[in-house]
PDB file of N, CA and C in Angstrom:
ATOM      1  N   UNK A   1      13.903 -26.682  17.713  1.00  0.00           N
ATOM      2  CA  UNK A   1      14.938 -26.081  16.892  1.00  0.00           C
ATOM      3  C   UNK A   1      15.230 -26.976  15.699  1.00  0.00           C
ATOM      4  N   UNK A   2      15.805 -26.218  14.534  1.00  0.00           N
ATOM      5  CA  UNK A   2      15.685 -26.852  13.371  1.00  0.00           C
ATOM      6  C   UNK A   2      17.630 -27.580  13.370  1.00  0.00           C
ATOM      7  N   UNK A   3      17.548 -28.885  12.644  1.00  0.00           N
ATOM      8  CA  UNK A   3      18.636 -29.527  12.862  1.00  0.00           C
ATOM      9  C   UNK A   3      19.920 -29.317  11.953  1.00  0.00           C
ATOM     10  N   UNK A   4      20.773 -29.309  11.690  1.00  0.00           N
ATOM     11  CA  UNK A   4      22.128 -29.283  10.542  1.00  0.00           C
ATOM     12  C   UNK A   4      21.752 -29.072   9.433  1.00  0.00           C
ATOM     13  N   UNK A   5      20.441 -29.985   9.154  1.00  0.00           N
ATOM     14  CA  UNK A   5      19.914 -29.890   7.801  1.00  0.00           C
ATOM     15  C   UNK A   5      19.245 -28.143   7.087  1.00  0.00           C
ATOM     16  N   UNK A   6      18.611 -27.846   8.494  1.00  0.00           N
ATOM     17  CA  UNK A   6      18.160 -26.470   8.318  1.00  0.00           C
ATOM     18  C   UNK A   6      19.083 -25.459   8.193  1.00  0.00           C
ATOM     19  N   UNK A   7      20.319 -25.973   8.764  1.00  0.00           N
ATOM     20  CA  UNK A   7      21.368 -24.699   9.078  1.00  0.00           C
ATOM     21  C   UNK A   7      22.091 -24.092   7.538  1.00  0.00           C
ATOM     22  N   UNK A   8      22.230 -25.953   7.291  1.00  0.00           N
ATOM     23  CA  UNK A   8      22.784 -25.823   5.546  1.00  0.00           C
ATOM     24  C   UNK A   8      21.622 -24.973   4.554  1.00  0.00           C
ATOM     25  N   UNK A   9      20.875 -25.422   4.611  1.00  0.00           N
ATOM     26  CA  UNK A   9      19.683 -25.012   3.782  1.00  0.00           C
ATOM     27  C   UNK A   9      19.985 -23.163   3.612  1.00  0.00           C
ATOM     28  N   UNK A  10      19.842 -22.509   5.014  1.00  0.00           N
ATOM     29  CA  UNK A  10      19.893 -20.707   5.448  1.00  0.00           C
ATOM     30  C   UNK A  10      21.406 -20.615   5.329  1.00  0.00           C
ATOM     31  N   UNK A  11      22.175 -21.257   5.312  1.00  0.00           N
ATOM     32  CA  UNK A  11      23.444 -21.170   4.616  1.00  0.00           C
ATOM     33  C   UNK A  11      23.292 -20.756   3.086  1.00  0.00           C
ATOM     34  N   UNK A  12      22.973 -21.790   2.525  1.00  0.00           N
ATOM     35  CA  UNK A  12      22.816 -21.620   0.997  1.00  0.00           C
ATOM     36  C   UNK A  12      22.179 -20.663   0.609  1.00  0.00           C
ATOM     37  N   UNK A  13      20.959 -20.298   1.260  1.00  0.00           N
ATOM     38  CA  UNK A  13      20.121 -19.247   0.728  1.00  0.00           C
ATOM     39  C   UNK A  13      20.799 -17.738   0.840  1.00  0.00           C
ATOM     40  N   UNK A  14      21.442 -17.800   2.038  1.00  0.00           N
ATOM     41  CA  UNK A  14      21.906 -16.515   2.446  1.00  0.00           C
ATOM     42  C   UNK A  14      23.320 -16.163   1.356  1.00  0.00           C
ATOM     43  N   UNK A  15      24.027 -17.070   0.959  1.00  0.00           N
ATOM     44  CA  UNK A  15      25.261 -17.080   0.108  1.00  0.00           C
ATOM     45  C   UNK A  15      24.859 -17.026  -1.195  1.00  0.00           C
ATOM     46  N   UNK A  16      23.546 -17.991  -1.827  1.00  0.00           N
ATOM     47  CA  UNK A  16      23.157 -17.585  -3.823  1.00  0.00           C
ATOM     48  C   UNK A  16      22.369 -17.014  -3.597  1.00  0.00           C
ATOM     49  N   UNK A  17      21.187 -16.050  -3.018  1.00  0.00           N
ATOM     50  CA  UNK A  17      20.211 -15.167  -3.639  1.00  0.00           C
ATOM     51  C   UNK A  17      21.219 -13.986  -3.622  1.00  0.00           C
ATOM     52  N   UNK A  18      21.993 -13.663  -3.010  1.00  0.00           N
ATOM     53  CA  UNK A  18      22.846 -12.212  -3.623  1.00  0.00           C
ATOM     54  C   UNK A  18      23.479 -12.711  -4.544  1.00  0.00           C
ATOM     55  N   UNK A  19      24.336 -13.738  -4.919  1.00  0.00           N
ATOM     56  CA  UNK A  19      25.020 -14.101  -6.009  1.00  0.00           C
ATOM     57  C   UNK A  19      24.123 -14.075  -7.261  1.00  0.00           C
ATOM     58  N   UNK A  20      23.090 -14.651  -7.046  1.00  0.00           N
ATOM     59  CA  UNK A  20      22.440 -14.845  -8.282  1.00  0.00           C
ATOM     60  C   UNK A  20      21.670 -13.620  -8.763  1.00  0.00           C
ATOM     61  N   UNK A  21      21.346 -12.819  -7.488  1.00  0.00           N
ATOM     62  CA  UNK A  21      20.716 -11.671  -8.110  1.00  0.00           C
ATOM     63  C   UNK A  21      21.224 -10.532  -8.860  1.00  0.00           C
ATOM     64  N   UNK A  22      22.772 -10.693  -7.449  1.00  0.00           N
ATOM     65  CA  UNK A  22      23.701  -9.564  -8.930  1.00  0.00           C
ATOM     66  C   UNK A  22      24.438 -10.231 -10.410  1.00  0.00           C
ATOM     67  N   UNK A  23      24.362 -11.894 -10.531  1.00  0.00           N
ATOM     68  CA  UNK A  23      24.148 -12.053 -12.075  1.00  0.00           C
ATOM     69  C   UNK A  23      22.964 -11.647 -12.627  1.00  0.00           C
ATOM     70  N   UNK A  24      21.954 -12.075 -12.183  1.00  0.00           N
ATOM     71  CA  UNK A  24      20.698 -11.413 -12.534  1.00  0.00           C
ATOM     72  C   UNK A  24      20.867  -9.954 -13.685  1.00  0.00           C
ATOM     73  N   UNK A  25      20.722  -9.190 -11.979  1.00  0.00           N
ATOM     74  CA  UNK A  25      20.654  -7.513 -12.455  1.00  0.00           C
ATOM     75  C   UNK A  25      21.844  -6.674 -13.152  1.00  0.00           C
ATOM     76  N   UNK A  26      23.359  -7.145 -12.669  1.00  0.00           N
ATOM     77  CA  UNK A  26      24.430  -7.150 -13.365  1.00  0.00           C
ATOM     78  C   UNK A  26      24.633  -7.307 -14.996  1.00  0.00           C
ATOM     79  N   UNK A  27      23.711  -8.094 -15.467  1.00  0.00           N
ATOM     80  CA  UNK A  27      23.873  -8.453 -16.925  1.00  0.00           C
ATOM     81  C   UNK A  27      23.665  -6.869 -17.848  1.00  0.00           C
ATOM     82  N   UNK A  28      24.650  -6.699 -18.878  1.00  0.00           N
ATOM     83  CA  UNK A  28      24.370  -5.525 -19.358  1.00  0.00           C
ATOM     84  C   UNK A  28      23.555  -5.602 -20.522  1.00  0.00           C
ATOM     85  N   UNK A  29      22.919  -7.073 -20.506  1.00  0.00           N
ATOM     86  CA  UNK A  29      21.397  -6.508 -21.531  1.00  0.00           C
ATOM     87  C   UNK A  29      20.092  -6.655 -20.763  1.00  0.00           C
ATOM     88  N   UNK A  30      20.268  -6.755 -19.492  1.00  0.00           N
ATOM     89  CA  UNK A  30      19.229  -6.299 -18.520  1.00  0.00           C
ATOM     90  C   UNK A  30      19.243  -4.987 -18.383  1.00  0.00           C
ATOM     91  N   UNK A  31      20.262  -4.105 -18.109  1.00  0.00           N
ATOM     92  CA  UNK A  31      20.949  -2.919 -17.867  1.00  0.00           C
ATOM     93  C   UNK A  31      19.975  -2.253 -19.319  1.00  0.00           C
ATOM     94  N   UNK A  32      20.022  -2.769 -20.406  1.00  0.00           N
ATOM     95  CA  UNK A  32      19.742  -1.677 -21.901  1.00  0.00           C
ATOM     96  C   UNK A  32      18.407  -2.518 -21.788  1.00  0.00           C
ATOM     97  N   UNK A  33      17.828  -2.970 -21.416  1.00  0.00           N
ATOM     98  CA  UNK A  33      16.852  -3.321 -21.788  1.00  0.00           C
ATOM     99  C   UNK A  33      15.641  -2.440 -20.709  1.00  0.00           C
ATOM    100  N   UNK A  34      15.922  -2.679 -19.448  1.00  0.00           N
ATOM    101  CA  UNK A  34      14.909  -1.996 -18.399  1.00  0.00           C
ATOM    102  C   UNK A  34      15.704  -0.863 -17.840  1.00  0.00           C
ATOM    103  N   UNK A  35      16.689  -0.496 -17.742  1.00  0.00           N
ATOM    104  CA  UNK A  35      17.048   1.045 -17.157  1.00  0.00           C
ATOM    105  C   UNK A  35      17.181   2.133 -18.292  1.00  0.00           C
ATOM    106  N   UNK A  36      18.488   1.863 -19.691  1.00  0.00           N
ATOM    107  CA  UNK A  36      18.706   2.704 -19.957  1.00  0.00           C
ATOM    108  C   UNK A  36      17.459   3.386 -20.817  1.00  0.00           C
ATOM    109  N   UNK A  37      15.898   2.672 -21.047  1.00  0.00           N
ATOM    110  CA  UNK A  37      14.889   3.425 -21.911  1.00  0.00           C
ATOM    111  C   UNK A  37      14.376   4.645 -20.666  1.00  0.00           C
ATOM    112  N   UNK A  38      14.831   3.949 -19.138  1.00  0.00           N
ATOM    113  CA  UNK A  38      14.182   5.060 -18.200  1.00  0.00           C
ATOM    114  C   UNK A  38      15.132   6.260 -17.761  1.00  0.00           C
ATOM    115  N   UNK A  39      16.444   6.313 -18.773  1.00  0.00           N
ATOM    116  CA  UNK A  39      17.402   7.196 -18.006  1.00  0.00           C
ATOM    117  C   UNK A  39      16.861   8.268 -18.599  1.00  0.00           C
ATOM    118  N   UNK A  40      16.884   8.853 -20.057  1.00  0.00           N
ATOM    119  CA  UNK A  40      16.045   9.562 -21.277  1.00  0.00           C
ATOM    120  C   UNK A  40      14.532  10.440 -19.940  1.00  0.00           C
ATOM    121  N   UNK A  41      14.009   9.906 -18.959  1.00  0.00           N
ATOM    122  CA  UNK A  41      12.801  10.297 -18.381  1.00  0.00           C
ATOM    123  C   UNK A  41      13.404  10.952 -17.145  1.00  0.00           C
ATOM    124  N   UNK A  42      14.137  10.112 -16.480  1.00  0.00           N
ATOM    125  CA  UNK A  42      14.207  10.704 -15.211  1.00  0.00           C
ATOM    126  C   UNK A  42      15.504  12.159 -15.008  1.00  0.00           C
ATOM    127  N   UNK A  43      16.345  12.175 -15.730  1.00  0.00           N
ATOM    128  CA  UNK A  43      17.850  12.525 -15.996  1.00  0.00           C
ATOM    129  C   UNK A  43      17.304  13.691 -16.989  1.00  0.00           C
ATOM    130  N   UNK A  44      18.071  15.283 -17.018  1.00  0.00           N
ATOM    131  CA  UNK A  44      17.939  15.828 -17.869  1.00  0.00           C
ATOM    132  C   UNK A  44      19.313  15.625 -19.048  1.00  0.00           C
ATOM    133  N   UNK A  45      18.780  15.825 -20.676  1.00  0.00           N
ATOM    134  CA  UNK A  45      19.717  15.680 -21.336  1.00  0.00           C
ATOM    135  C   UNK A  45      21.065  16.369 -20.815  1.00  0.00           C
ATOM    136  N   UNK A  46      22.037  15.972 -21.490  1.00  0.00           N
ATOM    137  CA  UNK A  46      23.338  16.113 -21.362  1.00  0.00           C
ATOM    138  C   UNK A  46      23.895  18.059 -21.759  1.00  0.00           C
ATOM    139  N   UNK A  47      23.004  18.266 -22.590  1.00  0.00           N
ATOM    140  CA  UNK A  47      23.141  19.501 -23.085  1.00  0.00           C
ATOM    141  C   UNK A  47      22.679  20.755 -21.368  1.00  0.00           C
ATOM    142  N   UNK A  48      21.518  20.215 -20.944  1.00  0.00           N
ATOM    143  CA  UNK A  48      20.800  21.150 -20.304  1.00  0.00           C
ATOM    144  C   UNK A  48      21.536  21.170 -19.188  1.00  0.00           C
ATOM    145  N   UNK A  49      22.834  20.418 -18.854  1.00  0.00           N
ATOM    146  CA  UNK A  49      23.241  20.333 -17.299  1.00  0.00           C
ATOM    147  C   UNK A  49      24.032  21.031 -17.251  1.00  0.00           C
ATOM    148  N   UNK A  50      24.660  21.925 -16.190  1.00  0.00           N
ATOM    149  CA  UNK A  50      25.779  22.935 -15.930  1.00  0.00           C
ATOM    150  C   UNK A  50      27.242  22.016 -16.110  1.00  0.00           C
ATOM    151  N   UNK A  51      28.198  22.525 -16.619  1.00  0.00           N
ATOM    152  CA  UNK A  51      29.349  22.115 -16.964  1.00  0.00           C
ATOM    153  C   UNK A  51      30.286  22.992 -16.473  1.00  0.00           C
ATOM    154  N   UNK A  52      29.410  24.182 -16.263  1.00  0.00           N
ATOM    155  CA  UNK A  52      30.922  25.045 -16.025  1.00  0.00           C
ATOM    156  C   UNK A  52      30.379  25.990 -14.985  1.00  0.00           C
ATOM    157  N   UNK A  53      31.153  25.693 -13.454  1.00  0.00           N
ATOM    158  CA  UNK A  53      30.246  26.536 -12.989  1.00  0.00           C
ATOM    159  C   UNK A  53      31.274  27.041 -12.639  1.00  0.00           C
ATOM    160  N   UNK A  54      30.692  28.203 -12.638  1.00  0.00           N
ATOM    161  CA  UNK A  54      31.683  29.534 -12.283  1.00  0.00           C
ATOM    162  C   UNK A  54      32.032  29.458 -10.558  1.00  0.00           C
ATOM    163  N   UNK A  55      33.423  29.574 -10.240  1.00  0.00           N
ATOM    164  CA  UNK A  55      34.279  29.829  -8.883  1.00  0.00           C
ATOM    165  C   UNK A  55      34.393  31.513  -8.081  1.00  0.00           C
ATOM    166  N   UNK A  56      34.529  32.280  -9.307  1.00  0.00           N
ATOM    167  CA  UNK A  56      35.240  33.712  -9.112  1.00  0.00           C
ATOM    168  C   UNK A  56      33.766  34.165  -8.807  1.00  0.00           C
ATOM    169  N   UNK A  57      33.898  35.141  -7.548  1.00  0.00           N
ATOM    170  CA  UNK A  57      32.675  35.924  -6.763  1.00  0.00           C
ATOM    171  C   UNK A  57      31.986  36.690  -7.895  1.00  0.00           C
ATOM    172  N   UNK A  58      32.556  37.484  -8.945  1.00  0.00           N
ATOM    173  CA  UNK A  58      31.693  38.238  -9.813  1.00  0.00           C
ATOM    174  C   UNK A  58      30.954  37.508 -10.644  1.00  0.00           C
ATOM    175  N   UNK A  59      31.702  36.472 -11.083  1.00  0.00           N
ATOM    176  CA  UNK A  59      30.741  35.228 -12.039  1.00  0.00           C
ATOM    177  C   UNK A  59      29.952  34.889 -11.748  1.00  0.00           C
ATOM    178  N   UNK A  60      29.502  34.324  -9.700  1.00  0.00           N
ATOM    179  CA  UNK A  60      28.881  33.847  -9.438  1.00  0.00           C
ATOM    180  C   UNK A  60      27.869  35.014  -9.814  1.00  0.00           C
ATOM    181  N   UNK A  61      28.102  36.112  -8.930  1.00  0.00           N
ATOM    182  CA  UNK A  61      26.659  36.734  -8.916  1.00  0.00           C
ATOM    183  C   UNK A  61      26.108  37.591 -10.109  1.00  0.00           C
ATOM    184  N   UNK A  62      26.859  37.341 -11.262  1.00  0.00           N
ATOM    185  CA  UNK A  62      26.526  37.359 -12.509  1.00  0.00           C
ATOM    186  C   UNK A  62      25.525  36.234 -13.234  1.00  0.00           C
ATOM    187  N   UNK A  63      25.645  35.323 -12.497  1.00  0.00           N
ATOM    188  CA  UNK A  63      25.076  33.576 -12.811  1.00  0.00           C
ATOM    189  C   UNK A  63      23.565  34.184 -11.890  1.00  0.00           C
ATOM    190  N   UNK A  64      23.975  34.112 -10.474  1.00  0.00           N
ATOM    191  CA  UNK A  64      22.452  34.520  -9.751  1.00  0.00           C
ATOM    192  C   UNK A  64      21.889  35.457 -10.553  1.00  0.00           C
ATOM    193  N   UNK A  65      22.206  36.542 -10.732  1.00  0.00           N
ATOM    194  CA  UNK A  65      21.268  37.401 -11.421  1.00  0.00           C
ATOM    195  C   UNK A  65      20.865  37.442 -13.184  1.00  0.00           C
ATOM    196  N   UNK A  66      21.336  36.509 -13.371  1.00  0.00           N
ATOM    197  CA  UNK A  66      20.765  36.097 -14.868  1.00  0.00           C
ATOM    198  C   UNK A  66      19.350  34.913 -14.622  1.00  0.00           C
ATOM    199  N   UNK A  67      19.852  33.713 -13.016  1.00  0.00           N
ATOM    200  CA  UNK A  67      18.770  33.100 -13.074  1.00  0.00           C
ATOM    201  C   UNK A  67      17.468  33.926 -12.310  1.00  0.00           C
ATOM    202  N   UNK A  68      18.044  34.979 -11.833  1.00  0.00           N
ATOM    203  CA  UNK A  68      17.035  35.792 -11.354  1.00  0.00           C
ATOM    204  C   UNK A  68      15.949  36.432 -12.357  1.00  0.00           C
ATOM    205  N   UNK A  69      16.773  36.336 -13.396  1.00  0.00           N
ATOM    206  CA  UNK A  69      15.922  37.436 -14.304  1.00  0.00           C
ATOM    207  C   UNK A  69      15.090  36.320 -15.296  1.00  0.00           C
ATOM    208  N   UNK A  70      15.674  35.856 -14.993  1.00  0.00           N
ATOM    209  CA  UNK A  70      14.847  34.366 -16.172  1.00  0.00           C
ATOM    210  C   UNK A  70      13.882  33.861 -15.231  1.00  0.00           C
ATOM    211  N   UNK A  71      13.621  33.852 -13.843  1.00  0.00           N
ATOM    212  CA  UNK A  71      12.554  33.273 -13.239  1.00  0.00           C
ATOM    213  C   UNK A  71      11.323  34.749 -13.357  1.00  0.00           C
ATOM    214  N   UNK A  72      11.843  36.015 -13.012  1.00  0.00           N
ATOM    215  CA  UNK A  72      10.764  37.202 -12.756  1.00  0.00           C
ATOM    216  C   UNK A  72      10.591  37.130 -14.636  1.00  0.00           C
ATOM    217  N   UNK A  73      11.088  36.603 -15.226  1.00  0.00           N
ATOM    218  CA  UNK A  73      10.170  36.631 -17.135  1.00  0.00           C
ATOM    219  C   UNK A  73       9.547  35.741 -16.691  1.00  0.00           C
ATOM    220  N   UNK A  74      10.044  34.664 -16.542  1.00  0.00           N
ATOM    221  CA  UNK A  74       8.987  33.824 -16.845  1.00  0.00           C
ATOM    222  C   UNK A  74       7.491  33.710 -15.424  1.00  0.00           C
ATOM    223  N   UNK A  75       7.695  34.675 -14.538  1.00  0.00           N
ATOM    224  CA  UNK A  75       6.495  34.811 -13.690  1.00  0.00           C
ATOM    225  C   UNK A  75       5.997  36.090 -14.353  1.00  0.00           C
ATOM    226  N   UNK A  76       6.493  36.777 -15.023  1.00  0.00           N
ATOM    227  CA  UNK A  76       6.005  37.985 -15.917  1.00  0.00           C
ATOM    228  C   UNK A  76       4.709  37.097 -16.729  1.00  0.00           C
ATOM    229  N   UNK A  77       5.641  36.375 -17.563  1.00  0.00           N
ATOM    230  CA  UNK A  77       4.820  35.568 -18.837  1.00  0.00           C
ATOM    231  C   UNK A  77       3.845  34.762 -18.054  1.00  0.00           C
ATOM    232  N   UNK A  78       4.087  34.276 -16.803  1.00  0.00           N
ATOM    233  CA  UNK A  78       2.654  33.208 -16.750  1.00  0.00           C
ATOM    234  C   UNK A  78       1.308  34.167 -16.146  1.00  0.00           C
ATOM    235  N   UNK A  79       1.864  35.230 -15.488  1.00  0.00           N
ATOM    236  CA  UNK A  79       0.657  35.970 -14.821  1.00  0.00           C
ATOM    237  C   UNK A  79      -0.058  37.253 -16.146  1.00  0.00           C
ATOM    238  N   UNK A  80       1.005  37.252 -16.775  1.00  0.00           N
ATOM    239  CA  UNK A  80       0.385  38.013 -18.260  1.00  0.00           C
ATOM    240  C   UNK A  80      -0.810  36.821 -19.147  1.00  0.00           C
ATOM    241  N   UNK A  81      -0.191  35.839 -18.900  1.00  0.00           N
ATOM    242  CA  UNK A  81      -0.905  34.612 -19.632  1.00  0.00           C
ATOM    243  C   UNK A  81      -2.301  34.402 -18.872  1.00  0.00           C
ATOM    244  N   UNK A  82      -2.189  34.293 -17.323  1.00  0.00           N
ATOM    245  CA  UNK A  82      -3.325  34.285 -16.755  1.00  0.00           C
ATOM    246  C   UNK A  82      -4.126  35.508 -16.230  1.00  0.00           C
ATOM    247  N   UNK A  83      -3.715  36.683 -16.708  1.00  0.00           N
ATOM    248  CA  UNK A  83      -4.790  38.148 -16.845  1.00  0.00           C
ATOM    249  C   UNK A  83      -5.484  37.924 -18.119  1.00  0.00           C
ATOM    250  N   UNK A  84      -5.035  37.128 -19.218  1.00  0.00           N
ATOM    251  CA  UNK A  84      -5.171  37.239 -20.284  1.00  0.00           C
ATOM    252  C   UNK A  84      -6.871  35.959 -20.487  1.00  0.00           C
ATOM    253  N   UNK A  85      -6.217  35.142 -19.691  1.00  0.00           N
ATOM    254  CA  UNK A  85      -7.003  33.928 -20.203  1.00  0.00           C
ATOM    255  C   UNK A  85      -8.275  34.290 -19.188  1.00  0.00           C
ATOM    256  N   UNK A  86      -8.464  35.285 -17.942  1.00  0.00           N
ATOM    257  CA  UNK A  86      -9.475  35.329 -17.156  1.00  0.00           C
ATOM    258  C   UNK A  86     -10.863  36.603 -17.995  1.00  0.00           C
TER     259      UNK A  86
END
């Protein structure tokens, strides 16, 4: 077994690698430098996200059947596209 000396040692380690890592990753020109060029990729813009979603039962199924009709166009348009291209 390892002696006092070892104990201090896994002491220390266990108490600064989280300290130091959230100075590390914490810094907010780490933050703009490696995340915010990847938010732009993964995240849709701000415009395209729902803001207002409808509560009241007729809204909703006013909402379903608009995305209903926008998915059967656009399976309209891709199978028109691929009669077209065969």
């Amino acid at each position: 077994m390892g002696g006092p000396n070892l104990e201090v040692f896994k002491f220390a380690v266990y108490l600064f690698v989280p300290i130091v890592s959230l100075v590390y990753f914490g810094d907010p020109a780490w933050y703009h430098t490696h995340v915010a060029p990847y938010r732009d990729k993964l995240f849709p813009p701000i415009e395209k996200t729902v803001r207002n979603i409808p509560f009241e039962q007729h809204r909703v199924r006013e909402e379903l059947e608009r995305i209903k009709n926008e998915r059967l166009q656009k399976r309209e348009a891709r199978e028109r596209e691929e009669s077209n291209s065969k």
